[in-house]
Protein backbone atom coordinates (compact mmCIF):
# COMPACT_ATOMS: atom_id res chain seq x y z
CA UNK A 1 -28.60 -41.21 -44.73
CA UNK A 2 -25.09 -43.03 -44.15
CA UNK A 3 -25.98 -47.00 -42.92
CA UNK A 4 -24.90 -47.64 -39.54
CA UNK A 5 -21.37 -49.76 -39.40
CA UNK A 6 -21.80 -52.53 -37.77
CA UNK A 7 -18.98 -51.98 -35.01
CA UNK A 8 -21.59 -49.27 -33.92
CA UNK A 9 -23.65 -50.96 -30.70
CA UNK A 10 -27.33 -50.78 -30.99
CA UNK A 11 -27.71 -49.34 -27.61
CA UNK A 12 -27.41 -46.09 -27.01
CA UNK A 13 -24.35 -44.84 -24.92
CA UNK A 14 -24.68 -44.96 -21.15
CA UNK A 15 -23.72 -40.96 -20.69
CA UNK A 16 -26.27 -40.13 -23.16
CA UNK A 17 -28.91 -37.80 -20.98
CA UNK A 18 -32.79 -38.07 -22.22
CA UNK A 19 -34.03 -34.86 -23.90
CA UNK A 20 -30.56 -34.94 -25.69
CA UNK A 21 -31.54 -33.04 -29.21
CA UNK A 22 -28.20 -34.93 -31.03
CA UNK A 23 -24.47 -35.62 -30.51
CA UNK A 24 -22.11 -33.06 -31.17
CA UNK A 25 -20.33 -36.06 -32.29
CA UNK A 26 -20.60 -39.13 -34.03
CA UNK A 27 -22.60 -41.75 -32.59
CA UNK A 28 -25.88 -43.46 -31.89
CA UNK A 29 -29.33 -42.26 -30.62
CA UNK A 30 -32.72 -43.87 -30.85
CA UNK A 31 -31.10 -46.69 -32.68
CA UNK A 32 -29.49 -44.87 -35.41
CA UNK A 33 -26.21 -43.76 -36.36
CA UNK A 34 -25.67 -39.99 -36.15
CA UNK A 35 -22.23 -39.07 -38.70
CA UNK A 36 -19.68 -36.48 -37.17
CA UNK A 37 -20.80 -32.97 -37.90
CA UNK A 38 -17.70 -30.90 -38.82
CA UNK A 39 -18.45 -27.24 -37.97
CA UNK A 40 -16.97 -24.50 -40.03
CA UNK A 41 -15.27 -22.99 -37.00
CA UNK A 42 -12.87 -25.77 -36.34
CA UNK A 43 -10.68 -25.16 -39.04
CA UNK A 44 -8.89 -21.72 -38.90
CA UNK A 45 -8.18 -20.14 -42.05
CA UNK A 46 -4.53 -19.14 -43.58
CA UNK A 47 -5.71 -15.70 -42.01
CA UNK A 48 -6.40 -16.37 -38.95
CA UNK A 49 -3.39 -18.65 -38.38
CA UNK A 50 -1.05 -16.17 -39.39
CA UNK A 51 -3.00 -13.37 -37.40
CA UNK A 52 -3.06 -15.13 -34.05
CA UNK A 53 1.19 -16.12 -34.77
CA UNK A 54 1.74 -12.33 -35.38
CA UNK A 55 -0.20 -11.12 -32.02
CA UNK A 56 1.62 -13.95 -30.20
CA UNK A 57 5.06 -12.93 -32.05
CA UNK A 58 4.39 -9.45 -31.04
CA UNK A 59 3.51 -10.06 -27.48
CA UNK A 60 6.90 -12.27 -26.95
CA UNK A 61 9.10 -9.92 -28.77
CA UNK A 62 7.33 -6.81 -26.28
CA UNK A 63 7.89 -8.89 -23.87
CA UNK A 64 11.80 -9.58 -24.39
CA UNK A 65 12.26 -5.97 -24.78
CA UNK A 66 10.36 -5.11 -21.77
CA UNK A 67 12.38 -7.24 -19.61
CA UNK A 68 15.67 -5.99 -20.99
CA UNK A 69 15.06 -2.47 -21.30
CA UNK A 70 11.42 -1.20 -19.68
CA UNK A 71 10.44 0.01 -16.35
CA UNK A 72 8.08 -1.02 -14.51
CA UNK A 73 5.53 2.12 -16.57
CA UNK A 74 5.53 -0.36 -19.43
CA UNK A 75 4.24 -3.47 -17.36
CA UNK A 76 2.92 -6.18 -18.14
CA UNK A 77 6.02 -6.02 -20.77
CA UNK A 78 8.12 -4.55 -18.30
CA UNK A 79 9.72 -6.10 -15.57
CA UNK A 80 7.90 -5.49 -12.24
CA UNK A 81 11.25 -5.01 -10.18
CA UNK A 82 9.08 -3.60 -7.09
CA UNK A 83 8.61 -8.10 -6.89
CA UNK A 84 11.58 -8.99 -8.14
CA UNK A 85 14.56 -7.50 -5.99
CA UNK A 86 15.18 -6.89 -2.18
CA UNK A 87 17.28 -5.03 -0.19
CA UNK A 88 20.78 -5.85 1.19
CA UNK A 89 20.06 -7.94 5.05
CA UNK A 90 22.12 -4.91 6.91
CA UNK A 91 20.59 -1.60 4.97
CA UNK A 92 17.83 0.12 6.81
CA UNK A 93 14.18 0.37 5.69
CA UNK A 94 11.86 3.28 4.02
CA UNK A 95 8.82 3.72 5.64
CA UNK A 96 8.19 6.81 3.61
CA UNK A 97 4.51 8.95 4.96
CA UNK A 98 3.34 12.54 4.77
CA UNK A 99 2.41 14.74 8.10
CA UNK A 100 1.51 18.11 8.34
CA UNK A 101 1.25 20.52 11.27
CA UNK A 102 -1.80 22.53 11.66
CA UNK A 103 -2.16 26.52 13.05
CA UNK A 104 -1.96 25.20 16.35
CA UNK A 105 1.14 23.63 16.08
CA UNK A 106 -0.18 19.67 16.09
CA UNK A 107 1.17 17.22 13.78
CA UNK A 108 -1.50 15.51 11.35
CA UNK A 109 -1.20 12.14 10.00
CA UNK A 110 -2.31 12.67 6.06
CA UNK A 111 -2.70 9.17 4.97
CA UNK A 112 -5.78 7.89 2.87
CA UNK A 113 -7.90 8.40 5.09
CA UNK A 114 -7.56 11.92 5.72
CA UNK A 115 -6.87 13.27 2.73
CA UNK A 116 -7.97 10.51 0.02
CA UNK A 117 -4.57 10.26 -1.46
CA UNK A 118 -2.65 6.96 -1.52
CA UNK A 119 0.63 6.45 -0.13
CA UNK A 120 1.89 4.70 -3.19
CA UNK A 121 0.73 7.88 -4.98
CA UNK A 122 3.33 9.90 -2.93
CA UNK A 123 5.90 8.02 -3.13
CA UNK A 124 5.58 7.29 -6.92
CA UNK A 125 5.65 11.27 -7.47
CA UNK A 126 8.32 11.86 -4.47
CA UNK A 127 10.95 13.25 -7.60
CA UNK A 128 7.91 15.75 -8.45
CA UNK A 129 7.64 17.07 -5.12
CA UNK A 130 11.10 17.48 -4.62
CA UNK A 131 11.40 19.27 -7.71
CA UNK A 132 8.44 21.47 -7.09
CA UNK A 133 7.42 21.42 -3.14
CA UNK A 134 4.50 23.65 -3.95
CA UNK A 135 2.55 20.44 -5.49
CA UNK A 136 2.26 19.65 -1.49
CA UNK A 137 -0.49 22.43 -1.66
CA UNK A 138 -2.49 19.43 -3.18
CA UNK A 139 -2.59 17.82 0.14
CA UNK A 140 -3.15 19.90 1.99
CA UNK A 141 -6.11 21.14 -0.17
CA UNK A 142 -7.50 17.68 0.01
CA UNK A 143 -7.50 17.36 3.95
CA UNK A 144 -9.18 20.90 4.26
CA UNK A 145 -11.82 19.69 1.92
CA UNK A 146 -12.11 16.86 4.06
CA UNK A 147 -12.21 18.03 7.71
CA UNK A 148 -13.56 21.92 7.02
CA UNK A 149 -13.51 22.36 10.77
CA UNK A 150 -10.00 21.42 11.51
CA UNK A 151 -7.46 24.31 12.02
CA UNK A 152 -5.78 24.99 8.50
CA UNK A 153 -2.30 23.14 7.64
CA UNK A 154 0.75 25.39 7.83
CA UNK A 155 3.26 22.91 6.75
CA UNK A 156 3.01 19.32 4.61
CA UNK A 157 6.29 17.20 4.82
CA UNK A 158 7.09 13.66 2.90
CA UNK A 159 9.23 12.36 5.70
CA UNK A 160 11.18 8.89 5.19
CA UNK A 161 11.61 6.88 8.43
CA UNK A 162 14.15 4.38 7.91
CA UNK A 163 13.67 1.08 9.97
CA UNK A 164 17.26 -0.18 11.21
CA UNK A 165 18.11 -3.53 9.96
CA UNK A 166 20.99 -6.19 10.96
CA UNK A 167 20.98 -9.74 9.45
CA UNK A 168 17.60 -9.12 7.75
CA UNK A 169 16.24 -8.65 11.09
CA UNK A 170 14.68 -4.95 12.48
CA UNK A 171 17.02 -3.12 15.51
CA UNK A 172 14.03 -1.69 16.92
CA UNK A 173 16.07 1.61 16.15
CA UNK A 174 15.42 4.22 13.21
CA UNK A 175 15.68 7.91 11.77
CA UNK A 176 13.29 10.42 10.26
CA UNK A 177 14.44 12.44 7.15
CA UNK A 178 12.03 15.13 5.78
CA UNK A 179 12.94 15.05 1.78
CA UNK A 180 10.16 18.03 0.82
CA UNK A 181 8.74 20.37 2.92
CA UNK A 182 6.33 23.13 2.15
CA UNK A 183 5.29 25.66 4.46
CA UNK A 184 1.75 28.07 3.67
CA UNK A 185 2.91 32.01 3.39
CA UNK A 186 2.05 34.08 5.90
């Protein structure tokens, strides 16, 4: 064992708690001097330096791309525009939601709760339905399986209301547009 330098105190530090098994560092305890332990896991290796620059290399240069050319599919490389634009202060609104009128003629509200589907779901597959209206027969399956004893949907509609705007400020005013409609055979 190393001899203790002399600019070491013979006390032992005031933060040292009793029970303390050693120092992870150098020091005293119990009147001796303790040398600093070097564990092997302080020093990386050539390895695993040029490892963790490569992931980090790769994750900025994904990144750059991303931003420049991704959608926001390729986040959290891509730019997540749904944050990072806004709408001109005089252009209306979407409030986009799906209804659907039942045998009797009613209107239904088929949100989440009625049908299990999310909104964002809807919207973010609004091109599909549009395409292919008959996909609506997924909602309406989903609400039958959810309220067996309601009268059977005739019709499921993804209708946009769009929210007047002036100055960034609402009008109070707005308009309904159904983009797909599908309507059950007779």
């Amino acid at each position: 064992m190393r001899a203790r330098p002399s600019s070491y105190p013979h006390q032992l530090p005031h933060d040292h708690l009793p029970g303390q098994a050693e120092l992870a560092v150098g020091g005293t305890r119990r009147r001796r001097y303790i040398p600093y332990r070097h564990d092997p896991m302080e020093n990386l290796t050539t390895r695993g330096r040029a490892t963790r620059l490569g992931a980090t290399a790769l994750g900025l240069v994904l990144l750059v791309v991303g931003t420049f050319w991704g959608s926001d599919d390729d986040f959290p490389f891509g730019p997540f525009r749904m944050y990072s634009t806004s709408n001109p202060p005089n252009a209306p609104a979407p409030d986009t939601r799906v209804e659907g009128v039942n045998s009797s003629g009613a209107v239904v509200d088929l949100d989440q709760n009625a049908t299990g589907i999310r909104r964002a779901e809807i919207e973010g597959q609004q091109a599909r339905y549009a395409a292919d209206p008959t996909l609506l027969t997924e909602v309406a399956d989903a609400y039958a399986e959810r309220h067996p004893d309601a009268p059977a949907l005739v019709e499921v509609r993804i209708v946009i209301r769009w929210h007047g705007i002036r100055a960034g400020r609402p009008t109070g005013q707005h308009t309904d547009q159904t983009v797909v409609r599908w309507q059950a055979t007779r």
